[in-house]
N, C-alpha and C. Protein backbone atom coordinates (compact mmCIF):
# COMPACT_ATOMS: atom_id res chain seq x y z
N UNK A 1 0.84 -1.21 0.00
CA UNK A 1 0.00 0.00 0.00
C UNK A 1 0.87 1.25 0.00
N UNK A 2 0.48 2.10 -1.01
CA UNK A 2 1.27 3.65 -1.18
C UNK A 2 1.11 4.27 -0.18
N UNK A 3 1.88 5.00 1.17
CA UNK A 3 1.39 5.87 1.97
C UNK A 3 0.33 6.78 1.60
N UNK A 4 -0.26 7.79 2.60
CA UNK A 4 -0.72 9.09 2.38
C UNK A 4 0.23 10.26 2.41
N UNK A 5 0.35 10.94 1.26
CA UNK A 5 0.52 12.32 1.61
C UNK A 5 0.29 13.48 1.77
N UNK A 6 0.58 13.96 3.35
CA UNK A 6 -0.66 15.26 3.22
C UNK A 6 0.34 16.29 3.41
N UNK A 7 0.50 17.36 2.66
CA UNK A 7 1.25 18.57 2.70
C UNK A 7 0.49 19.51 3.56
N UNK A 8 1.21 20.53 4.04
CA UNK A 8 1.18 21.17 5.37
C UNK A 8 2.03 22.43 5.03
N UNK A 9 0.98 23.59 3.88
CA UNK A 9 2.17 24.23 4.37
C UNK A 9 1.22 26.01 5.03
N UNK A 10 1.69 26.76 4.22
CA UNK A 10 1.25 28.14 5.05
C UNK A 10 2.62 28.86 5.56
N UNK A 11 2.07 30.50 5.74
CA UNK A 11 3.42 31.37 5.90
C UNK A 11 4.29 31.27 7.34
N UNK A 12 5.43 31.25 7.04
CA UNK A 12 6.38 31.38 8.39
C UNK A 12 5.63 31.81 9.78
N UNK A 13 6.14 31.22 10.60
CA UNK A 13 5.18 31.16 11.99
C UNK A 13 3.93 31.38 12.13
N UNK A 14 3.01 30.41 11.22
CA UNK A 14 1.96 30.18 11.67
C UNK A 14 1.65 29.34 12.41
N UNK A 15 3.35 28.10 12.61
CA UNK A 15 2.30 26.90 13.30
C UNK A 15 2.70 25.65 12.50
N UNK A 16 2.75 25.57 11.41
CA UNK A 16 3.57 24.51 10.85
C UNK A 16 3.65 23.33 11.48
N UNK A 17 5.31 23.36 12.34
CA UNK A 17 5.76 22.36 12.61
C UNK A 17 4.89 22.20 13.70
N UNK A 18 4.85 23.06 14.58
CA UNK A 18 4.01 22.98 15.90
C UNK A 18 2.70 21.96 15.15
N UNK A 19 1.41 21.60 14.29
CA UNK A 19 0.88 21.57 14.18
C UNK A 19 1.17 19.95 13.69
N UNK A 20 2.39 19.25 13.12
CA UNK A 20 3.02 18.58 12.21
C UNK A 20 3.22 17.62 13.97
N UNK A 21 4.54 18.58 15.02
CA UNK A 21 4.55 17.67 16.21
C UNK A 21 3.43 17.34 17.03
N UNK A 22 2.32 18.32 16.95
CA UNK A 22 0.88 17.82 17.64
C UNK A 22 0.29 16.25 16.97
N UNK A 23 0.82 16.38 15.56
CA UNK A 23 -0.26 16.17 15.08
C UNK A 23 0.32 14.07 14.88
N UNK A 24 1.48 14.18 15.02
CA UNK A 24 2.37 13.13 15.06
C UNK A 24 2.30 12.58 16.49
N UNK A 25 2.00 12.98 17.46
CA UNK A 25 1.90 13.01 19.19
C UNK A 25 0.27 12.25 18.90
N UNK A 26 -0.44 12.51 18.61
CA UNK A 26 -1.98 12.31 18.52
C UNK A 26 -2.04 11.01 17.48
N UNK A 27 -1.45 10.65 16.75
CA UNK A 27 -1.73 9.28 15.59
C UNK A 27 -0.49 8.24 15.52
N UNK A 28 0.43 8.63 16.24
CA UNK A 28 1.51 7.53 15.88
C UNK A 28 1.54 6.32 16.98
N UNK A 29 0.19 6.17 17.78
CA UNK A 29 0.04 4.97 18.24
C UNK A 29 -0.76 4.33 17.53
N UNK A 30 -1.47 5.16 16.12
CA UNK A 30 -2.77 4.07 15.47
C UNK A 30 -2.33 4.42 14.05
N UNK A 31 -1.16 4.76 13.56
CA UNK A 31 -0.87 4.78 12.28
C UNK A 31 1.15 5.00 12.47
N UNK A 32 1.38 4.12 11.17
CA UNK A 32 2.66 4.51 11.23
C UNK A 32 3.22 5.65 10.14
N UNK A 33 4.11 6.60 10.79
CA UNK A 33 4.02 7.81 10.20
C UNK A 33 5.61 7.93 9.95
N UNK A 34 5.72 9.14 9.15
CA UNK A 34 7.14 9.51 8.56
C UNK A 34 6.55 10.96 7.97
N UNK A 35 8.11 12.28 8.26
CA UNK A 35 7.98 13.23 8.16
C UNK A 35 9.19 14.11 6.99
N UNK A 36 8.78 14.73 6.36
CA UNK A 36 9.44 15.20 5.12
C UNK A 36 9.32 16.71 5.55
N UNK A 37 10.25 17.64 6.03
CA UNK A 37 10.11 19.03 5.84
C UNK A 37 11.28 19.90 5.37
N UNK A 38 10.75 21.25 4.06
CA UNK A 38 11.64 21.32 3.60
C UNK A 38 11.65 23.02 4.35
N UNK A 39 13.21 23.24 4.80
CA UNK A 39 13.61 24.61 5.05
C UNK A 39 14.55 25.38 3.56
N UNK A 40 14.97 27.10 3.71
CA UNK A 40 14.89 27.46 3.21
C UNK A 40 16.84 27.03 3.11
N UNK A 41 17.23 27.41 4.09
CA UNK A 41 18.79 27.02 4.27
C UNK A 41 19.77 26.15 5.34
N UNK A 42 18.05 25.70 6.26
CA UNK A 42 19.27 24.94 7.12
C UNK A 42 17.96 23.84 7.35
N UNK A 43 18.02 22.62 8.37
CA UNK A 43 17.39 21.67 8.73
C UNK A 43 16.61 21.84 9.86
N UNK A 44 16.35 22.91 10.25
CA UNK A 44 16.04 23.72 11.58
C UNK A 44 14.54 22.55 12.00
N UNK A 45 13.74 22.84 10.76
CA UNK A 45 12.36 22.52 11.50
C UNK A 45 12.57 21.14 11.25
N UNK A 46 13.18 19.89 10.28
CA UNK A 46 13.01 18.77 10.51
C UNK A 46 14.22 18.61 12.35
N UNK A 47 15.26 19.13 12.91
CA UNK A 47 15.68 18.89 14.19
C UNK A 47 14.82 19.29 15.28
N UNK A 48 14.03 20.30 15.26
CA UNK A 48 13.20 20.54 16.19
C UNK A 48 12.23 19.36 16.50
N UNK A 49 11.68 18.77 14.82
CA UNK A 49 10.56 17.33 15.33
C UNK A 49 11.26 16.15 15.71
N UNK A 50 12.76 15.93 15.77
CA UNK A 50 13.48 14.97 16.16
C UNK A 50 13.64 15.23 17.85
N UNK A 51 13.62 16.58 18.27
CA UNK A 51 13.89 16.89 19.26
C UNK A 51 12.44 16.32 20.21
N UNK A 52 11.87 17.43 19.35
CA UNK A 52 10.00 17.02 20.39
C UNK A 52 9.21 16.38 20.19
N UNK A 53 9.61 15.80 18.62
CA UNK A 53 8.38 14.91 17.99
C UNK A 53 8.49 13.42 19.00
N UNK A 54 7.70 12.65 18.72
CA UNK A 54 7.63 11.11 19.27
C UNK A 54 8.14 10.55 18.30
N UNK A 55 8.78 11.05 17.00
CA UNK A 55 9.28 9.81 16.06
C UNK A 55 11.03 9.82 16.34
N UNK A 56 11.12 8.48 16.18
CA UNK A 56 12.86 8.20 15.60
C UNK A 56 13.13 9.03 14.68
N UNK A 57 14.53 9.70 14.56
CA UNK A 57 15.11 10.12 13.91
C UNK A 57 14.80 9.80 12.16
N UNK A 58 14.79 8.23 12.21
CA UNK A 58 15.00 8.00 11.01
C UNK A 58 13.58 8.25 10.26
N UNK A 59 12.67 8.72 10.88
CA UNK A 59 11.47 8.40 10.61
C UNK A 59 11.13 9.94 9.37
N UNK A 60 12.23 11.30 9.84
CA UNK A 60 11.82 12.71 9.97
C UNK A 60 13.09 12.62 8.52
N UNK A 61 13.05 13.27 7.72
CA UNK A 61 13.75 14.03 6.72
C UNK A 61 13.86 15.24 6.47
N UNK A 62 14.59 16.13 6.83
CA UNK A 62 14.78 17.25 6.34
C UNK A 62 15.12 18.15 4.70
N UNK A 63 14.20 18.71 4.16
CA UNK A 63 15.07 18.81 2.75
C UNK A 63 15.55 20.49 2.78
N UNK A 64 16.85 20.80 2.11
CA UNK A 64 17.10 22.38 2.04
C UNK A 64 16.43 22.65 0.61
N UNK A 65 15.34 23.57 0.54
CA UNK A 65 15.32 24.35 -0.75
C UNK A 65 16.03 24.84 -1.32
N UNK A 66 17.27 25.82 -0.82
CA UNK A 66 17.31 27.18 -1.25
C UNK A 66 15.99 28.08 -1.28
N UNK A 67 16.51 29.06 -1.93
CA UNK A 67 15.90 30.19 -2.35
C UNK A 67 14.07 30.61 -1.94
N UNK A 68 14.08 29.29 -2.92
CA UNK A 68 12.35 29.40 -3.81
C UNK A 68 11.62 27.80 -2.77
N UNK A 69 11.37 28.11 -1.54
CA UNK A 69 10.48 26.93 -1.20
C UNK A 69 9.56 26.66 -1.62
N UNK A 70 8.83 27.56 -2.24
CA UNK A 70 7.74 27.21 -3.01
C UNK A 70 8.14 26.13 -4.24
N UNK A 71 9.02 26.25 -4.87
CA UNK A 71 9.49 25.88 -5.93
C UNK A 71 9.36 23.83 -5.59
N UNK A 72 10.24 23.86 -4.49
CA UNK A 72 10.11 22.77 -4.10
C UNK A 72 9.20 21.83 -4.05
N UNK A 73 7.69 22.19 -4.09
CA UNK A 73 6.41 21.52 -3.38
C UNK A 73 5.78 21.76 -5.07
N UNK A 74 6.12 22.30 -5.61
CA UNK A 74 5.23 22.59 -6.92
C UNK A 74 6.16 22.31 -8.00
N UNK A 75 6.93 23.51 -8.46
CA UNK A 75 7.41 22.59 -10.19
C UNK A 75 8.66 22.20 -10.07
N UNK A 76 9.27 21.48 -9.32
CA UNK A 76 10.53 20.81 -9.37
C UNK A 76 10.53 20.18 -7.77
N UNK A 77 9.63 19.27 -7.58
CA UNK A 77 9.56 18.77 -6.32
C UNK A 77 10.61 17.56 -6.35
N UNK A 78 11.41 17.12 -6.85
CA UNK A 78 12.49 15.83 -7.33
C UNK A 78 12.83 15.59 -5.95
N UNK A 79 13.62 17.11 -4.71
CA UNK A 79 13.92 16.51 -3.71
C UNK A 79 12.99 15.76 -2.41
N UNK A 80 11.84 16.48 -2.56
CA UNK A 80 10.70 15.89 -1.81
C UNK A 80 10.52 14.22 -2.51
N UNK A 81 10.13 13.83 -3.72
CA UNK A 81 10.27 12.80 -3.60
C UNK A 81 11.58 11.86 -3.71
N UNK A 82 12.20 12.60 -3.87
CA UNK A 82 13.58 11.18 -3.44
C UNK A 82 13.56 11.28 -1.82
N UNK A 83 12.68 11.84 -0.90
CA UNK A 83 13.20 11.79 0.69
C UNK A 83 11.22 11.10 0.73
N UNK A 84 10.73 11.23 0.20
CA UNK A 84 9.48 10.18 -0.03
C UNK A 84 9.97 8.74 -0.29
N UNK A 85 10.49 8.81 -1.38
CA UNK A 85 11.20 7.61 -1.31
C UNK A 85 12.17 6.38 -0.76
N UNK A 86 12.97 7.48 0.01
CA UNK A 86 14.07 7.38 0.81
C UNK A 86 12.95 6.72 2.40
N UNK A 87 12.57 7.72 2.60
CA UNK A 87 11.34 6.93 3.87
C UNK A 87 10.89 5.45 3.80
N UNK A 88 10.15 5.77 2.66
CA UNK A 88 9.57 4.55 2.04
C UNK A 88 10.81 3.15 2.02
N UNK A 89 11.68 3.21 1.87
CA UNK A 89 12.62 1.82 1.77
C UNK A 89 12.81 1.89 3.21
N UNK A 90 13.03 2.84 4.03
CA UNK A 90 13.56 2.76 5.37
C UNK A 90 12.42 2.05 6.09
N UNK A 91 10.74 2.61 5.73
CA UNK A 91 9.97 1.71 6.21
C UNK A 91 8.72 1.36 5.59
N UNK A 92 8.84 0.59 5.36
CA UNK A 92 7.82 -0.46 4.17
C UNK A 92 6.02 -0.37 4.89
N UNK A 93 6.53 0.05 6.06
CA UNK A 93 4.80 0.06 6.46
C UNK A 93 4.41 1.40 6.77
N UNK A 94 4.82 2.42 6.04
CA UNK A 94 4.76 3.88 6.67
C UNK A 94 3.52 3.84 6.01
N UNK A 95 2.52 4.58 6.82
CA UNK A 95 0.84 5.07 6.01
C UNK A 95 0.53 6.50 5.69
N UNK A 96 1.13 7.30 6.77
CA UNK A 96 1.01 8.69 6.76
C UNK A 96 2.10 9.38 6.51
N UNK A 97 2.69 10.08 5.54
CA UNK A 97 4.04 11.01 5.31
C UNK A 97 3.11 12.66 5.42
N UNK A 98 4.05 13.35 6.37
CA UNK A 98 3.45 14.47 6.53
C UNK A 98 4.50 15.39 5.53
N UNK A 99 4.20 16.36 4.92
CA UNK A 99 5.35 17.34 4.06
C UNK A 99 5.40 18.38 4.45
N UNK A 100 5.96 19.40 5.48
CA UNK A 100 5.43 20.34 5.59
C UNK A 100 6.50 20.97 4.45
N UNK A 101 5.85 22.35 4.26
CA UNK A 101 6.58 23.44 3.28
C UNK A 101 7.05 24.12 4.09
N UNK A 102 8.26 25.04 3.03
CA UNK A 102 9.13 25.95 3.75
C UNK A 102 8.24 27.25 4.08
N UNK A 103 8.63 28.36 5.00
CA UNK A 103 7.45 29.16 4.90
C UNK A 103 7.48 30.09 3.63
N UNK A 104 6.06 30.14 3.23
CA UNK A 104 5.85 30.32 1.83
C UNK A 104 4.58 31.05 1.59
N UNK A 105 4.55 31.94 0.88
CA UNK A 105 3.47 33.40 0.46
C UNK A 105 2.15 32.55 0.27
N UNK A 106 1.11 33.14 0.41
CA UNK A 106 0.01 32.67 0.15
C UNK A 106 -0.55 32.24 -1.03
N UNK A 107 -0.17 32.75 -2.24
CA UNK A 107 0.04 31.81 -3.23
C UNK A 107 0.55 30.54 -4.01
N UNK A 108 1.78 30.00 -2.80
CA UNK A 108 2.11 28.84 -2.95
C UNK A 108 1.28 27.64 -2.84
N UNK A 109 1.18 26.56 -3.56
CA UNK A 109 0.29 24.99 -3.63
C UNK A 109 1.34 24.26 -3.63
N UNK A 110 0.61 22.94 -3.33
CA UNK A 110 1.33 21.46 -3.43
C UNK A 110 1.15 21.35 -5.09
N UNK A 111 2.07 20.13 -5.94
CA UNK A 111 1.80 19.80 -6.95
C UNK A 111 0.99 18.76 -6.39
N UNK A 112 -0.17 18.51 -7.27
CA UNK A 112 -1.09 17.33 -6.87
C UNK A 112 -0.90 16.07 -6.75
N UNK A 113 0.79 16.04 -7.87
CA UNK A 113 1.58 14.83 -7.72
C UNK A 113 2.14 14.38 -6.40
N UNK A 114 3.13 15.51 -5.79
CA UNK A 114 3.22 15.38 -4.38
C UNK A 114 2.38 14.87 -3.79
N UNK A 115 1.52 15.59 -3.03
CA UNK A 115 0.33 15.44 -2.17
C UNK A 115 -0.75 14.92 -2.15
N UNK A 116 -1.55 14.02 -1.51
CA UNK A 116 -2.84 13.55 -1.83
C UNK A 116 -4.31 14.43 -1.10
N UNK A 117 -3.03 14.92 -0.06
CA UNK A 117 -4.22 16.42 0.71
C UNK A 117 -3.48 17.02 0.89
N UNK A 118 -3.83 18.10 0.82
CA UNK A 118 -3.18 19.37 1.66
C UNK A 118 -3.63 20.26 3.01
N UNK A 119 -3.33 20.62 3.75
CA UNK A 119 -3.95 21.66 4.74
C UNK A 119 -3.25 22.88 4.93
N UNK A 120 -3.64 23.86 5.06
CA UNK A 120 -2.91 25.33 4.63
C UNK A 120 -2.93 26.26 6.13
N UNK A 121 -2.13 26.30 6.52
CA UNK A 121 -2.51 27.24 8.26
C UNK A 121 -1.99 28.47 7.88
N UNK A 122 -2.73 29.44 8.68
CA UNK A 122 -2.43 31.35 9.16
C UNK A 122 -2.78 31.17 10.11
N UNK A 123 -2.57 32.26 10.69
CA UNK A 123 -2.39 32.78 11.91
C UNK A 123 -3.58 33.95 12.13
N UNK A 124 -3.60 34.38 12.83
CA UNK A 124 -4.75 35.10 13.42
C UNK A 124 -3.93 36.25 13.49
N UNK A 125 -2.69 36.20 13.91
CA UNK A 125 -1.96 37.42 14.48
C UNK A 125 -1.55 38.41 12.51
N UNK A 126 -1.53 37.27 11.94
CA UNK A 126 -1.68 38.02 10.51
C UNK A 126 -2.64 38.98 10.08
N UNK A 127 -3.80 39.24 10.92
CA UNK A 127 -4.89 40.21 10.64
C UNK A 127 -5.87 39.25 10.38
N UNK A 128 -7.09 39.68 10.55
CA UNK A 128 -8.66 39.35 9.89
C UNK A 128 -8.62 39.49 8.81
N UNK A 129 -8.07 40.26 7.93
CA UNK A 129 -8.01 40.10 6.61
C UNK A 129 -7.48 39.27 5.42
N UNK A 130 -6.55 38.11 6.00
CA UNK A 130 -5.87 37.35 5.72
C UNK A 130 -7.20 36.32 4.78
N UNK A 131 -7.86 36.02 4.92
CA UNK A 131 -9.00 35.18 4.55
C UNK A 131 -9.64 35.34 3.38
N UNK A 132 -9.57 37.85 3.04
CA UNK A 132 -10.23 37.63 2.33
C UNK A 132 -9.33 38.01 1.33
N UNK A 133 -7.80 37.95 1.50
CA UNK A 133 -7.30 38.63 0.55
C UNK A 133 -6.67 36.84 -0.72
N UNK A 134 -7.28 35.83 0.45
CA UNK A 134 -7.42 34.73 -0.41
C UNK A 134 -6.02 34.27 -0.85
N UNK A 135 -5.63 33.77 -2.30
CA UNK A 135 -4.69 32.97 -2.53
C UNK A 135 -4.45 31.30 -2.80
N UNK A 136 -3.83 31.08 -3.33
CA UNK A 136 -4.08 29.90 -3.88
C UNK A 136 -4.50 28.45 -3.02
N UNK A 137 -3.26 28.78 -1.95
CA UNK A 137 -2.88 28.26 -0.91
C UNK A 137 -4.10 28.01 -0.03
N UNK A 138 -4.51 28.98 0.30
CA UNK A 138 -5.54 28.90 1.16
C UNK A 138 -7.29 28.46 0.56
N UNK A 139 -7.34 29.25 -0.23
CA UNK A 139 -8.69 28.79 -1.29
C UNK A 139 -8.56 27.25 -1.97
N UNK A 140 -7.25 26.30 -2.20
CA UNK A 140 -7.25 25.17 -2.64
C UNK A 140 -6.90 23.90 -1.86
N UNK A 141 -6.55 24.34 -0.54
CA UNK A 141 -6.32 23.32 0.42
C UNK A 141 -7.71 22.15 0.79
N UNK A 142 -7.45 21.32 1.25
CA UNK A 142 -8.18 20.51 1.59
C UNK A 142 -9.05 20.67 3.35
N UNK A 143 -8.08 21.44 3.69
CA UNK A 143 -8.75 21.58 5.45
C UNK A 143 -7.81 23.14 5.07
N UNK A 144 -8.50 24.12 6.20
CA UNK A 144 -7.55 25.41 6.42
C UNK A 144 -7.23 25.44 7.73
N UNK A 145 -6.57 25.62 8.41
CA UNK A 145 -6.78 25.90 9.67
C UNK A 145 -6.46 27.11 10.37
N UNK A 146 -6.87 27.62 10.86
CA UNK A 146 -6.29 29.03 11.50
C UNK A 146 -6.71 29.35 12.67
N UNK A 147 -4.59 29.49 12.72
CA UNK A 147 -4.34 28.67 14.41
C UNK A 147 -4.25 30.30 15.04
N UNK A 148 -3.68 30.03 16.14
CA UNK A 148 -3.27 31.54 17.05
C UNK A 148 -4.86 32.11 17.37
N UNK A 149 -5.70 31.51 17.61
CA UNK A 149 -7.16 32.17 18.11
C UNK A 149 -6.77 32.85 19.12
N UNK A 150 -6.44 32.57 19.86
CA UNK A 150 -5.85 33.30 21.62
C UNK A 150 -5.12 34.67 21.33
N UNK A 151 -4.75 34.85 20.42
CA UNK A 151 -4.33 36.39 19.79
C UNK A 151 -5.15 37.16 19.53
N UNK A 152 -6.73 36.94 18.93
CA UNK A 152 -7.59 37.51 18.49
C UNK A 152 -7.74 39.02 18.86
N UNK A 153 -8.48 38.91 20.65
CA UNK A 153 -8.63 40.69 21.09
C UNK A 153 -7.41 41.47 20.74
N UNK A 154 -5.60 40.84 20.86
CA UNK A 154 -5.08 41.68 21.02
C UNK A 154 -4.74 42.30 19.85
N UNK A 155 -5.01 41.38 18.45
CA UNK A 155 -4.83 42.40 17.38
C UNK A 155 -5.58 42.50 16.57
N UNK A 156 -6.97 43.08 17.65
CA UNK A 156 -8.37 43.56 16.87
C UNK A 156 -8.99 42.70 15.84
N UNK A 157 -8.81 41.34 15.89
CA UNK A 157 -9.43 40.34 14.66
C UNK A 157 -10.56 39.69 15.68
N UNK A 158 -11.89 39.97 14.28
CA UNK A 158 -12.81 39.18 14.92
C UNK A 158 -13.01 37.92 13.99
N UNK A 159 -13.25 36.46 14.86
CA UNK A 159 -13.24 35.13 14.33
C UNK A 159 -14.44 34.93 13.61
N UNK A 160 -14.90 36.02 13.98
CA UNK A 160 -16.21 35.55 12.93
C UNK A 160 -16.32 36.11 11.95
N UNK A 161 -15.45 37.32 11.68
CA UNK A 161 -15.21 37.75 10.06
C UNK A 161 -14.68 36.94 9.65
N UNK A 162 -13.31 36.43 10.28
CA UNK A 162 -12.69 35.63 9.47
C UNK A 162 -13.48 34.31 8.73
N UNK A 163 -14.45 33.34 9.73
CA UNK A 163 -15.22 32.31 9.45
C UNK A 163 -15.45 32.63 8.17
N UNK A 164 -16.01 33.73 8.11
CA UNK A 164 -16.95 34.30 7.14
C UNK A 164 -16.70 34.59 5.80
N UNK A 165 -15.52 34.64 5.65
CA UNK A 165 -14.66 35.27 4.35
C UNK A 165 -14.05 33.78 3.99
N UNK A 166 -13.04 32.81 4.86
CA UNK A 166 -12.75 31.46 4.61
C UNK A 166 -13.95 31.00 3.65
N UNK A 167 -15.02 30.96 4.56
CA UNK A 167 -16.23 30.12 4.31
C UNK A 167 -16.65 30.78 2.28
N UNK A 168 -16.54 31.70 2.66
CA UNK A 168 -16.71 32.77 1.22
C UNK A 168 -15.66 32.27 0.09
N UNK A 169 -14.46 31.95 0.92
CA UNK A 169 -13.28 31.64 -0.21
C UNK A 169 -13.48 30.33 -0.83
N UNK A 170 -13.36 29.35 0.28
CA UNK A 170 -13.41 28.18 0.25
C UNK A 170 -14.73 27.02 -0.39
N UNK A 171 -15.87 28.01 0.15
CA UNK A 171 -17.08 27.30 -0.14
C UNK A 171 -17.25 26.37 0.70
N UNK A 172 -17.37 25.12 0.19
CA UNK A 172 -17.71 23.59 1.39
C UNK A 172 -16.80 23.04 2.27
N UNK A 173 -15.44 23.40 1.72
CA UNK A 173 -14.50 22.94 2.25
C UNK A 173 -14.08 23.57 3.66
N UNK A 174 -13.69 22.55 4.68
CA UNK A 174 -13.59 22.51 5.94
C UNK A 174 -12.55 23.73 6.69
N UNK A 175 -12.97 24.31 7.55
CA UNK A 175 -12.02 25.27 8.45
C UNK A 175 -12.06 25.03 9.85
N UNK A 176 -10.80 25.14 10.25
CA UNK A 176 -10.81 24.57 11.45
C UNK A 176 -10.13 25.50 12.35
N UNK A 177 -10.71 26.17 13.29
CA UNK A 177 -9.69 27.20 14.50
C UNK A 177 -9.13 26.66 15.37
N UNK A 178 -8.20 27.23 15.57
CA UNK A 178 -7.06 25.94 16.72
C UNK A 178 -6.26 27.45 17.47
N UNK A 179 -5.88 26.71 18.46
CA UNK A 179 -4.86 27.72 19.55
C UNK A 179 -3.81 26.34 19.66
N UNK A 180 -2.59 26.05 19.18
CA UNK A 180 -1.92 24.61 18.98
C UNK A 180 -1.27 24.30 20.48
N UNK A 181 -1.10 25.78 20.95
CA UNK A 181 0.08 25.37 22.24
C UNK A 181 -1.14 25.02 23.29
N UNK A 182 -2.51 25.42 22.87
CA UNK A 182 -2.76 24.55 24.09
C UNK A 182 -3.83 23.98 23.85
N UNK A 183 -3.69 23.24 22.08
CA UNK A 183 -4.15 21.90 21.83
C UNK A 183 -5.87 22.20 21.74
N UNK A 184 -6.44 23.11 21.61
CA UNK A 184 -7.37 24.04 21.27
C UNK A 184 -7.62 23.41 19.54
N UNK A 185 -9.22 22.86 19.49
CA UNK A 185 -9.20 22.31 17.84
C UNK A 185 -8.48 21.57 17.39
N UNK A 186 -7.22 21.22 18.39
CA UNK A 186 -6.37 19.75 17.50
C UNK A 186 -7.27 18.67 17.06
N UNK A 187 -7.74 18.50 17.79
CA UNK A 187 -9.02 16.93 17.90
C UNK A 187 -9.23 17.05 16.97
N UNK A 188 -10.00 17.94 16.42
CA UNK A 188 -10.72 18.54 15.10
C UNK A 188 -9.97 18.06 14.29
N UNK A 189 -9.01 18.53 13.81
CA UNK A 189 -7.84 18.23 12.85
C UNK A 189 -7.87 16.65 12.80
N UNK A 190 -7.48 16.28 13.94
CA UNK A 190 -6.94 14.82 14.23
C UNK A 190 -8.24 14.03 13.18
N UNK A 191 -9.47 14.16 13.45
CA UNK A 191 -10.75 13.82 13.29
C UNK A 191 -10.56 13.60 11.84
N UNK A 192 -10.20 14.83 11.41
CA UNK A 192 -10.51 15.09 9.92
C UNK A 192 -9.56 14.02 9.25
N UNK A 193 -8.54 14.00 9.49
CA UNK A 193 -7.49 13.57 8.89
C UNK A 193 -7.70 11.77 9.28
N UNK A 194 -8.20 11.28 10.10
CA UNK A 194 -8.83 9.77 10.31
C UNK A 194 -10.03 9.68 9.52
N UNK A 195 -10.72 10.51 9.57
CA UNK A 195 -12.32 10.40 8.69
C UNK A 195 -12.11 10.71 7.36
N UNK A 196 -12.07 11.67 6.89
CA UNK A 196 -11.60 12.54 5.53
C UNK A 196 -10.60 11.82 4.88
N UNK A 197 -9.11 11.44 5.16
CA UNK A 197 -8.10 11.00 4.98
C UNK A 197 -7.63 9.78 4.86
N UNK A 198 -7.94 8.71 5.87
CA UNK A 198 -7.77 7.38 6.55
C UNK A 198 -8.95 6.85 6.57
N UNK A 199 -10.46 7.41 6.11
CA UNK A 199 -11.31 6.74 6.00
C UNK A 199 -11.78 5.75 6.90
N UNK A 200 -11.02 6.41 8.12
CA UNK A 200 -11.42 5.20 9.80
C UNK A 200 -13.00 5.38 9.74
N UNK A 201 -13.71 4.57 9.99
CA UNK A 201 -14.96 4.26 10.07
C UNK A 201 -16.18 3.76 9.36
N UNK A 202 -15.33 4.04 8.45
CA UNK A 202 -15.92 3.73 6.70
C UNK A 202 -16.39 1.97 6.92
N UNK A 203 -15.54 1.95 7.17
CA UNK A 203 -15.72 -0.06 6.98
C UNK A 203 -16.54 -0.43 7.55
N UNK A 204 -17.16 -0.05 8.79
CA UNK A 204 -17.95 0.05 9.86
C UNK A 204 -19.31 -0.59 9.18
């Protein structure tokens, strides 16, 4: 069986990895997982999930972009999948490969080849307006999530404009508000990605 791959990306400190080690903490007793993340010049965010994540080392890959992270996840993704690949021989029963992206403008996407889902996070502390000024990224993801709720009063964003404009961008497709550091809407996520994704219950 081909793993899943779900790309993960959205702009610099929204939450990312934070969302990638939650989200690896919550499923790697009922799925076996492996992690692909690419930085812009150093390995920063794949050592941080070696540090806090629950996986073995060997489990996490780091890739360097350079320059253009976007570039990476869309028209010349070669190093993402040779470290897809590279996983894959290391472990023959991996189900879930998470990808996160380097941080990357709101117009950046997964190639569809890469990814089999995507989920796209902002931040709250980015403004209320973030939702409606739209983008590829965010309007074509598979789940959105937008984390940092607990910021809201202090920089004048109300959650229900935002709902409102997502919901406007997106149409049917799912949004999910999360506060990550204190696990606020993870469930949610978790949910989606077993139901939506993993099709847990289906068989039922």
């Amino acid at each position: 069986m081909e793993p899943v791959r779900i790309g993960i990306g959205g702009p610099v400190g929204a939450g990312k990895t934070m969302l990638v080690e939650k989200l690896i903490r919550a499923l790697h007793r009922e799925f076996s997982l492996a992690v692909v993340t690419n930085d812009i010049y150093t390995k920063e965010d794949a050592q941080f999930l070696v540090k806090h994540s629950v996986l073995p080392e060997d489990r996490i890959i780091g890739v360097e972009t350079g320059g253009c992270p976007h570039t990476a996840i869309r028209e010349d993704a070669s190093m993402n999948f040779a470290a897809i690949d590279e996983l894959k021989e290391r472990h023959p029963d991996v189900e879930i490969i998470f990808i996160e992206s380097g941080g990357d403008n709101l117009a950046a996407t997964f190639s569809p080849e890469l990814v089999d889902f995507s989920i796209y996070v902002i931040d709250v502390a980015q403004g209320e307006k973030i939702p409606r000024k739209g983008g590829q990224g965010m309007i074509k993801s598979d789940l959105l999530v937008i984390n940092k709720i607990d910021l809201a009063p202090y920089v004048g964003a109300s959650l229900e404009v935002m709902e409102r404009d997502a919901k406007a961008a997106r149409g049917t497709k799912p949004v999910i508000f999360t506060n990550l550091k204190e696990e606020i809407g993870l469930a949610e996520v978790v949910e989606w990605i077993k139901k939506q994704v993993m099709l847990v219950g289906l068989e039922e």
